[in-house]
Protein backbone atom coordinates (compact mmCIF):
# COMPACT_ATOMS: atom_id res chain seq x y z
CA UNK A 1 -34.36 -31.92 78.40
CA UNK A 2 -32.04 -34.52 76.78
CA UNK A 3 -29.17 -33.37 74.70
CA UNK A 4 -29.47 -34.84 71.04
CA UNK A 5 -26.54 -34.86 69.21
CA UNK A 6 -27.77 -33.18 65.81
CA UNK A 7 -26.34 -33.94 62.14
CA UNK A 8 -23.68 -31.76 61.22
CA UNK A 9 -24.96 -29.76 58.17
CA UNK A 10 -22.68 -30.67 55.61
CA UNK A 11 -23.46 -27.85 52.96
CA UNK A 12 -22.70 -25.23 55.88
CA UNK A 13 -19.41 -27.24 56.23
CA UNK A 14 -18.73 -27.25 52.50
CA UNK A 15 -19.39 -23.57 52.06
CA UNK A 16 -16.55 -22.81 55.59
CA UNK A 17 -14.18 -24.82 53.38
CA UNK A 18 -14.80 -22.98 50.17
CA UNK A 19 -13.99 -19.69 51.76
CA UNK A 20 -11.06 -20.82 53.68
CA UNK A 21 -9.66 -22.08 50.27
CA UNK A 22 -10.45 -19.37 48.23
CA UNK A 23 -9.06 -17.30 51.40
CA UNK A 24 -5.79 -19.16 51.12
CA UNK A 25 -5.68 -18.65 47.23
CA UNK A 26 -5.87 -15.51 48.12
CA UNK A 27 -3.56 -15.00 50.32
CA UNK A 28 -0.89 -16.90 47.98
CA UNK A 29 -1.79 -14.48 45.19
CA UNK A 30 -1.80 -11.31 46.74
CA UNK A 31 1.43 -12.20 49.59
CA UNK A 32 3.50 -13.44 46.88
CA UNK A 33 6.54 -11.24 46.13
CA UNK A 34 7.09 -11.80 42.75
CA UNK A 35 3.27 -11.51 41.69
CA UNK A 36 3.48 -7.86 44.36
CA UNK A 37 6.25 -6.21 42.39
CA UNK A 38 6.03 -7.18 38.95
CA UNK A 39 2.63 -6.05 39.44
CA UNK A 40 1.15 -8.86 36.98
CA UNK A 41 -0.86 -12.47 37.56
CA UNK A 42 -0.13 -14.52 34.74
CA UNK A 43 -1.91 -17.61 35.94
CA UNK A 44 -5.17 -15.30 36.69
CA UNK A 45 -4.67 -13.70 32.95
CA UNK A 46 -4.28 -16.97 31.25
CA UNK A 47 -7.18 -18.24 33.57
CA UNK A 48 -9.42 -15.38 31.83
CA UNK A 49 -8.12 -15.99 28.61
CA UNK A 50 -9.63 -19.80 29.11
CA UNK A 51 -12.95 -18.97 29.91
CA UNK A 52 -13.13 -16.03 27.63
CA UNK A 53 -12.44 -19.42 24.81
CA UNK A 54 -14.58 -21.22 26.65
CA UNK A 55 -17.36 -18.81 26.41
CA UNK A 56 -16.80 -18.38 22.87
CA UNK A 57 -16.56 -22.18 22.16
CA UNK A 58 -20.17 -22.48 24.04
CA UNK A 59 -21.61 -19.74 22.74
CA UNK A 60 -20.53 -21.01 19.32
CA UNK A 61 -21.77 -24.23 19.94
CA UNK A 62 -24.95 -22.86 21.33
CA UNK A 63 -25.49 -21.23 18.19
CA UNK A 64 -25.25 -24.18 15.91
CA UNK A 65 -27.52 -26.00 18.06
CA UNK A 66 -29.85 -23.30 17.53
CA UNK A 67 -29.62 -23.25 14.23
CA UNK A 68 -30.22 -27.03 13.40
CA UNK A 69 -32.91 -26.58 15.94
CA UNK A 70 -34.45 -24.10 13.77
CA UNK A 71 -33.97 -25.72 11.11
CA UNK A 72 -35.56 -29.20 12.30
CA UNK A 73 -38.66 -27.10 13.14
CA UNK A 74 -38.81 -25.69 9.54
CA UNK A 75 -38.76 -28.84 7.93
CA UNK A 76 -41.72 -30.36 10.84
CA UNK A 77 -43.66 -27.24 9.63
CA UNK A 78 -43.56 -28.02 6.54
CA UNK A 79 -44.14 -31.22 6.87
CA UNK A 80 -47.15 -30.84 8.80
CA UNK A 81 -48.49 -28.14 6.51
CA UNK A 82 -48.09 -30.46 3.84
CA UNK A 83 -49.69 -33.17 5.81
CA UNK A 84 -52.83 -30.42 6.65
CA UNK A 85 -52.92 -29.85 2.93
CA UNK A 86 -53.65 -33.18 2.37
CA UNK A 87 -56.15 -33.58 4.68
CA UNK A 88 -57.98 -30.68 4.03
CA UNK A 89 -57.86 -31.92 0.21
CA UNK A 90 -58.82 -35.22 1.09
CA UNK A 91 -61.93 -33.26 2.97
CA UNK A 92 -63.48 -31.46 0.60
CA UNK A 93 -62.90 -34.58 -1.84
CA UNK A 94 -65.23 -36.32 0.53
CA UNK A 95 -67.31 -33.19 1.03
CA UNK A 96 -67.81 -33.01 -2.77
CA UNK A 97 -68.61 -36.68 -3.44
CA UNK A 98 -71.07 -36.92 -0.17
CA UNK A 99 -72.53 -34.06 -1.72
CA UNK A 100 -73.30 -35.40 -4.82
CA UNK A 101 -74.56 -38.66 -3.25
CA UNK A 102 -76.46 -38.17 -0.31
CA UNK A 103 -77.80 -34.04 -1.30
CA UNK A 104 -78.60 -34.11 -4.55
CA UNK A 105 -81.10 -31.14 -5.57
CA UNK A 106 -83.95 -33.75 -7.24
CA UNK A 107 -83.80 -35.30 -4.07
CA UNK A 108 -84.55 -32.19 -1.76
CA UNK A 109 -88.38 -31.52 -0.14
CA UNK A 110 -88.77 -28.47 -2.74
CA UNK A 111 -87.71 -30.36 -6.09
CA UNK A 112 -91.33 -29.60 -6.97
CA UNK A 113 -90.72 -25.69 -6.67
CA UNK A 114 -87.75 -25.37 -8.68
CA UNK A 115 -88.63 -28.03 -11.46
CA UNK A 116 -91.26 -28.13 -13.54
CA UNK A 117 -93.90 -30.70 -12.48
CA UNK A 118 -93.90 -31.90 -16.26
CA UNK A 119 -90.24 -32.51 -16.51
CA UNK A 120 -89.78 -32.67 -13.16
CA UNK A 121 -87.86 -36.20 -11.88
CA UNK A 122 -90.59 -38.33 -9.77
CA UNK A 123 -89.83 -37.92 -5.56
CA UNK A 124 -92.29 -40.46 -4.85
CA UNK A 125 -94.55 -43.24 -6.32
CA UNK A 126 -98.22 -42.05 -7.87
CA UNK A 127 -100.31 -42.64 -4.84
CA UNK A 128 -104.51 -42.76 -5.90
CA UNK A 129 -106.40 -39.67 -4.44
CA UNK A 130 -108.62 -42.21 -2.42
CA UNK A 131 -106.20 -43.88 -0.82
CA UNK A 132 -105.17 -40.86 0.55
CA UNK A 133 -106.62 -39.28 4.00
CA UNK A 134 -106.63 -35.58 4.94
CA UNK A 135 -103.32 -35.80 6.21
CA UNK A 136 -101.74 -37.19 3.25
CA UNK A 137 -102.77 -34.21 0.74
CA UNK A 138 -100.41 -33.82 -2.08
CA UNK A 139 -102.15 -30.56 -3.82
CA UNK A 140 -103.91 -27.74 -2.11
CA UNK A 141 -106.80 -25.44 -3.32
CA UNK A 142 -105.40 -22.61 -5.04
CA UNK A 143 -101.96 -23.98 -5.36
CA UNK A 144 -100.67 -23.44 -9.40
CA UNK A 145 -102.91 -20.72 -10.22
CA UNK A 146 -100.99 -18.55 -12.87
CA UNK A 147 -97.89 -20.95 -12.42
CA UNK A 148 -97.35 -20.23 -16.30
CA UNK A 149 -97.43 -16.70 -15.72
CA UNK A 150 -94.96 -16.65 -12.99
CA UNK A 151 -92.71 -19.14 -14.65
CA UNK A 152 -93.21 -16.66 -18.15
CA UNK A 153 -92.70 -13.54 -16.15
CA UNK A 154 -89.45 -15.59 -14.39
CA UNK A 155 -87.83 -16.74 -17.57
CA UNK A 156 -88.14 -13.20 -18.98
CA UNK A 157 -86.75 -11.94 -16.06
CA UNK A 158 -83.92 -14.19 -16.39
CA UNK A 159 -83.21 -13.66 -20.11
CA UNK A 160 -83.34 -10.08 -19.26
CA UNK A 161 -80.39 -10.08 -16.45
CA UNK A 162 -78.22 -12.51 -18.88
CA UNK A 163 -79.10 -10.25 -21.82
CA UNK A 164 -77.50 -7.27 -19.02
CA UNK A 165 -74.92 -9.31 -18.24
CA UNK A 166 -73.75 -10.60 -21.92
CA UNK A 167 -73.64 -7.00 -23.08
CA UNK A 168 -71.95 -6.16 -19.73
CA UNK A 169 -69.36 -8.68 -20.31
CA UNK A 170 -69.21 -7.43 -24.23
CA UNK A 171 -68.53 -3.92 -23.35
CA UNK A 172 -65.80 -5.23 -20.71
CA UNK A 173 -64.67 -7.30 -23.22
CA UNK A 174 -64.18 -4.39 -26.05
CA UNK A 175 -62.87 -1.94 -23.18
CA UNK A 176 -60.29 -4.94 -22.76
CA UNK A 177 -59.66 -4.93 -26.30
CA UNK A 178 -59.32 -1.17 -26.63
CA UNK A 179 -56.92 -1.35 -24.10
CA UNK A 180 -54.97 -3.76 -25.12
CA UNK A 181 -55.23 -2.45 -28.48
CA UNK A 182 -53.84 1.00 -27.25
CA UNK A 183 -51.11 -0.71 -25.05
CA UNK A 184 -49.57 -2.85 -27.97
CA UNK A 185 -49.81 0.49 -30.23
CA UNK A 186 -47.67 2.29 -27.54
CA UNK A 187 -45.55 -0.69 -27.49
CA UNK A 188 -44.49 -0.54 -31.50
CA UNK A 189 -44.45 3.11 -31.13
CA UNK A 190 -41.18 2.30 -28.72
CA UNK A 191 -40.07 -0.58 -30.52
CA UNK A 192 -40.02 2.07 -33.68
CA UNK A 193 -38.03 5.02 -31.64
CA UNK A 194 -36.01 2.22 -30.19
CA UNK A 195 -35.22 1.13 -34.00
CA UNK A 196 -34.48 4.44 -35.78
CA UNK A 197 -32.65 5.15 -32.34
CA UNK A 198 -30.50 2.14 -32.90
CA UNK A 199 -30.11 2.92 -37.14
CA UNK A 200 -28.77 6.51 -35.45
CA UNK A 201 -26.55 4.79 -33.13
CA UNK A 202 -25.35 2.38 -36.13
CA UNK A 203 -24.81 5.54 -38.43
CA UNK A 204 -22.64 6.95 -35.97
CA UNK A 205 -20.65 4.72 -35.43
CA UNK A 206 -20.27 3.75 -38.65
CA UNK A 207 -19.39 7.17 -39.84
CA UNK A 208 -16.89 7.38 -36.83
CA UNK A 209 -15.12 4.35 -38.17
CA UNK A 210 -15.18 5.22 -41.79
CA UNK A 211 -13.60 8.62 -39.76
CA UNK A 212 -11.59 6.82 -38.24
CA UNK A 213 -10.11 4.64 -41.30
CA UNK A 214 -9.23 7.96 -43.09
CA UNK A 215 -6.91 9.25 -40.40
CA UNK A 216 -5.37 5.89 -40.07
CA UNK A 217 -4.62 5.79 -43.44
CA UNK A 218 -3.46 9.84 -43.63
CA UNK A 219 -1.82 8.63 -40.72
CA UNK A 220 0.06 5.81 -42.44
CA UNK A 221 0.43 7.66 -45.73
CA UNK A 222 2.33 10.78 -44.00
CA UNK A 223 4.66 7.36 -42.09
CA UNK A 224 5.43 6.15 -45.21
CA UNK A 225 6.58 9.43 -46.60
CA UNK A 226 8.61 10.10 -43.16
CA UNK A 227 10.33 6.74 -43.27
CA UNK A 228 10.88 7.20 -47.31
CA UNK A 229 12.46 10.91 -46.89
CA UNK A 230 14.94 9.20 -43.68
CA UNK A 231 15.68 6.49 -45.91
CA UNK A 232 16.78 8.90 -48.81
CA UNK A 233 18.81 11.28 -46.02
CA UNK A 234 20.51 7.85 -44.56
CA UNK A 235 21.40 6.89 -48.21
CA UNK A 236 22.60 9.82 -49.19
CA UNK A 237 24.74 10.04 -45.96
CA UNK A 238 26.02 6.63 -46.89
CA UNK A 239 27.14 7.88 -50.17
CA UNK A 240 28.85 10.79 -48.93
CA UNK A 241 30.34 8.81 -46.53
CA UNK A 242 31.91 6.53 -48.87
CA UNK A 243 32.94 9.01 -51.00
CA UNK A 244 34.95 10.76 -48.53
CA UNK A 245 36.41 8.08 -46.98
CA UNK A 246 37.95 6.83 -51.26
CA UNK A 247 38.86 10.44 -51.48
CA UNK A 248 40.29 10.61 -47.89
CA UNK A 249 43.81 10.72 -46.57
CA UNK A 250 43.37 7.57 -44.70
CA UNK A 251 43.04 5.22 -47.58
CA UNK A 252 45.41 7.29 -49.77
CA UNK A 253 48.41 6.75 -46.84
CA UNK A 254 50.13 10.09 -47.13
CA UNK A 255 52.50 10.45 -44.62
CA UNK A 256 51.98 14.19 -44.89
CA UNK A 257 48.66 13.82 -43.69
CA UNK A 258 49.67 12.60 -40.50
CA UNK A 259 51.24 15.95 -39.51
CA UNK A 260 49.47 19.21 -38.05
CA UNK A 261 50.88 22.67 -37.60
CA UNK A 262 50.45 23.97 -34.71
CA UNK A 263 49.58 27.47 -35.11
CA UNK A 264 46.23 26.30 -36.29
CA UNK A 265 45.62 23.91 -33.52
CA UNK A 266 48.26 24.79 -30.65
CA UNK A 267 46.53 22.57 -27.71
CA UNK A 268 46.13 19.65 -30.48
CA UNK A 269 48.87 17.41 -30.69
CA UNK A 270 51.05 17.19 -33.46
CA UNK A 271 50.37 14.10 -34.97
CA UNK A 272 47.26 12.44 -35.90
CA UNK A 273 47.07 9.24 -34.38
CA UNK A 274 44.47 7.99 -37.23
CA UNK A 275 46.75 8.71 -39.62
CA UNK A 276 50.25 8.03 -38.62
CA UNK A 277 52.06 5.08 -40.78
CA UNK A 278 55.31 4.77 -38.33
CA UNK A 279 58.34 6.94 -36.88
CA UNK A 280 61.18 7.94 -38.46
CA UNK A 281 64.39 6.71 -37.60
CA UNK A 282 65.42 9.73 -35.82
CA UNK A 283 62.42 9.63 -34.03
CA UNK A 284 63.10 5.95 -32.96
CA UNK A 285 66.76 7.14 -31.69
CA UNK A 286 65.42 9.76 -29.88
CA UNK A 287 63.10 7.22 -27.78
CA UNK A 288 66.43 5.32 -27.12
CA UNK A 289 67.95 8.24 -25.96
CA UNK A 290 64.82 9.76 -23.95
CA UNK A 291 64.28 6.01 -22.27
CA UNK A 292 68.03 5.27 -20.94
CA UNK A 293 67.77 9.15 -19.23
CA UNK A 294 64.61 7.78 -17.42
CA UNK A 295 66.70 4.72 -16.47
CA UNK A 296 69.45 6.28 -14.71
CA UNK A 297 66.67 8.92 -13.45
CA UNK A 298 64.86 5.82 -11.64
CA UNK A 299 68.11 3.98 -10.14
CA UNK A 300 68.81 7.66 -9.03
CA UNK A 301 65.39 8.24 -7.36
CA UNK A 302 65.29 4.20 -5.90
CA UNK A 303 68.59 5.17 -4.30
CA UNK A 304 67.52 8.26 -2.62
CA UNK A 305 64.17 6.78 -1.50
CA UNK A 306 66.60 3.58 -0.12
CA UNK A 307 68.69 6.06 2.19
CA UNK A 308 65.19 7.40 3.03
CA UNK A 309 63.86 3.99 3.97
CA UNK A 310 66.99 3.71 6.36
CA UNK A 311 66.95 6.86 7.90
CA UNK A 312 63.42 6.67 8.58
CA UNK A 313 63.49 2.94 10.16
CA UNK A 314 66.68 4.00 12.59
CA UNK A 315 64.18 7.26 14.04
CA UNK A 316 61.44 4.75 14.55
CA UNK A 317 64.20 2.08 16.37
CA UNK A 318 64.49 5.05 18.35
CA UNK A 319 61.57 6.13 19.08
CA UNK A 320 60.17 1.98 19.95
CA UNK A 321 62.68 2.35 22.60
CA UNK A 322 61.92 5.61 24.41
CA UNK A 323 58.36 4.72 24.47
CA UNK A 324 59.08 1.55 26.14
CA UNK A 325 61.16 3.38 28.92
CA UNK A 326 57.95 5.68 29.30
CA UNK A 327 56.17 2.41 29.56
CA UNK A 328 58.31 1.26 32.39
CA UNK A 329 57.95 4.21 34.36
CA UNK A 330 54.70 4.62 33.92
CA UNK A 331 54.29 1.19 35.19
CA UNK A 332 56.44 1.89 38.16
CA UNK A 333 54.34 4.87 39.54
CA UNK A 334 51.27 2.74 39.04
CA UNK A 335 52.63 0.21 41.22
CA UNK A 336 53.28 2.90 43.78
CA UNK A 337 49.99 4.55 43.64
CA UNK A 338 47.84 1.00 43.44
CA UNK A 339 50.26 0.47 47.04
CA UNK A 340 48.73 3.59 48.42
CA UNK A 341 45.44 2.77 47.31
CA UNK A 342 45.70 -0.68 49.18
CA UNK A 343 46.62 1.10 52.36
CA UNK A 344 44.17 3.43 52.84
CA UNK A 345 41.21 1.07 51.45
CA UNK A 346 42.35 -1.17 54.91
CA UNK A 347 42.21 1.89 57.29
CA UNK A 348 38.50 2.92 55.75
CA UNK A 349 37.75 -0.75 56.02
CA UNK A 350 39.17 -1.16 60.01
CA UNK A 351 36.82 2.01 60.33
CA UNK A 352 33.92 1.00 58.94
CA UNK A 353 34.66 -2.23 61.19
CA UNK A 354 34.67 -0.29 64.29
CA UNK A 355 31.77 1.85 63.44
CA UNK A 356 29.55 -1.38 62.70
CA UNK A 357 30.66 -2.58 65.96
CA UNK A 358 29.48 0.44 68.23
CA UNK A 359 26.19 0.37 66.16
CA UNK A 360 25.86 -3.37 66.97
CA UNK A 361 26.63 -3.49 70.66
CA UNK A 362 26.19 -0.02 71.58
CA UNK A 363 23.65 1.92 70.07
CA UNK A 364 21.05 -0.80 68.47
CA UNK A 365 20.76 -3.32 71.50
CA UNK A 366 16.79 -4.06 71.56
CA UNK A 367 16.49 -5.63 68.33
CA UNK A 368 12.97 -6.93 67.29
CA UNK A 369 12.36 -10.45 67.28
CA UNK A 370 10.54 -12.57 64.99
CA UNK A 371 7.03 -12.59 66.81
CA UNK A 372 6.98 -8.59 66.14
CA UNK A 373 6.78 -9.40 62.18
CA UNK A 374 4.37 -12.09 61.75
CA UNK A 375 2.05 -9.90 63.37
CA UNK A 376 1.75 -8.11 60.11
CA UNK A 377 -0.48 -8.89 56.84
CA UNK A 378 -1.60 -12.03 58.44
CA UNK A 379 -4.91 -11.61 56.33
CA UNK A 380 -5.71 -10.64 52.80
CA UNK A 381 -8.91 -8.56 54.08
């Protein structure tokens, strides 16, 4: 056997390539730290979010294709019924005009039956008995007897069933009439309630606003006499007003009037401020007197509160400078204790140095190497 070298199938090769990409993707996705612990793929979310649109956008468009679709196929079906209308018109046109050329009834084989042979329209030319053989007989023996007759007893017949059917059509007619008749009386009966239903309806509501005009003018008339009895209570006020204030001692300046006792009133004060005219001159030598007591009073008091003022900023000289001793020392033993502090933070720190050296030469000696952790999640699977 001879070894033929075969064409490589290349949709086999395409599909190992697919899943070793979409292996690899994978692997990115899933090894990726960041992705891992936050515990959400953005790029996958925003990839659904674009196809979810994208669906929508197709399915949108899909829709609107459908619908002109639809409504392209409404307008062909009407089109073509219209067009089938036409034709079927344009049919029987032809149908009725071929019909009334080429099949007319005095042209048929039994004109002779149906039309009287007097009257009746000529089918063929007078042919001459002799000229005629035994095949060629036009009239047979016994043919016509009683035609009359038949043709009286027909007609009768006739005028009979028309006679039927006019008094038929008479008696629907009259029935139609009756009807009718009885309909448009139950129609003016309703017109009529609806009329002396409407004359109600007017009557009430006319009586409601000829109601209703009598309160509003009761209304208005018992307003009028309100706002005339406040008018003659405010003018009568006025009046009294005015009187009292000619008669009063405000316009009559009596300086008499200005003064209360004060066993009537004693929380009032003793003068009336709306009626005083001015002070007396004692009275104006007593406010002298009473204001030059307040003015040695307030050099007095400005003195003592200046001695105050002195005393008080010497005990807070003092005290500025016994808190900044404190300060000092309390700066001093900080010093001291942030020494101590240094110290022993260098003996935890040679001890934690000689600790990490036992563990690292002593105690952990095999350490694992780099092949021992790639083993690990080498596959997303």
């Amino acid at each position: 056997m001879y070894k033929v070298d075969l064409p490589v199938d290349e949709s086999v090769r395409q599909a190992v390539e697919r899943r070793r990409a979409a292996e690899a993707e994978r692997k990115s996705r899933i090894f990726n730290t960041r992705t891992r612990v936050i515990g959400v793929d953005l790029r996958a979310l925003h990839k659904q979010q674009e196809d979810k649109q994208e669906r929508k956008e197709m399915e949108k468009q899909r829709d609107v294709s459908y619908d002109l679709l639809r409504l392209s196929l409404d307008e062909m079906a009407m089109q073509q019924k219209k067009e089938e209308d036409e034709v079927r018109g344009e049919l029987a046109r032809d149908l009725v005009q071929f019909r009334a050329i080429h099949q007319r009834a005095e042209d048929s084989r039994d004109a002779d039956i149906n039309y009287d042979r007097k009257g009746a329209p000529t089918t063929c030319e007078s042919v001459p008995d002799s000229a005629l053989g035994p095949a060629s007989m036009q009239v047979f023996l016994g043919e016509g007897i009683k035609e009359d007759e038949k043709k009286r007893s027909q007609m009768e017949l006739n005028e009979k069933n028309l006679r039927a059917q006019k008094e038929e059509r008479e008696q629907r007619v009259r029935e139609e009439k009756k009807r009718e008749l009885l309909t448009s009386r139950v129609l003016v009966e309703k017109d009529l309630r609806a009329v002396q239903l409407n004359a109600l309806e007017e009557e009430c509501k006319r009586e409601a606003r000829v109601a209703l005009s009598h309160y509003n003018q009761a209304q208005a008339e018992e307003r009028m006499e309100r706002e005339q009895q406040e008018r003659m209570r405010r003018e009568g006020e006025e009046l009294a007003e005015l009187r009292y204030m000619v008669t009063s001692d405000l316009l009559t300046e009596r300086p008499e009037a200005a003064a209360r006792t004060t066993e009537s009133l004693p929380n009032a004060p003793r003068v009336l401020t709306d009626r005083w005219k001015g002070m007396s001159p004692q009275q104006i030598s007593d406010v002298h007197r009473k204001r030059e007591e307040q003015c040695f009073e307030k050099e007095r008091l400005r003195e003592t509160k200046k001695r105050r003022e002195l005393a008080w900023d010497y005990h807070l000289t003092e005290q500025s400078r016994q808190q900044e001793r404190d300060e000092r020392k309390d700066m001093e033993l900080q010093r001291e204790r942030r020494i101590q502090l240094d110290k022993y933070n260098q003996q935890l720190a040679r001890e934690q140095q000689a600790h990490q050296q036992f563990l690292d030469k002593q105690l952990y000696t095999n350490r694992p190497s780099v092949q021992y952790f790639t083993q690990f999640s080498t596959s997303s699977r």
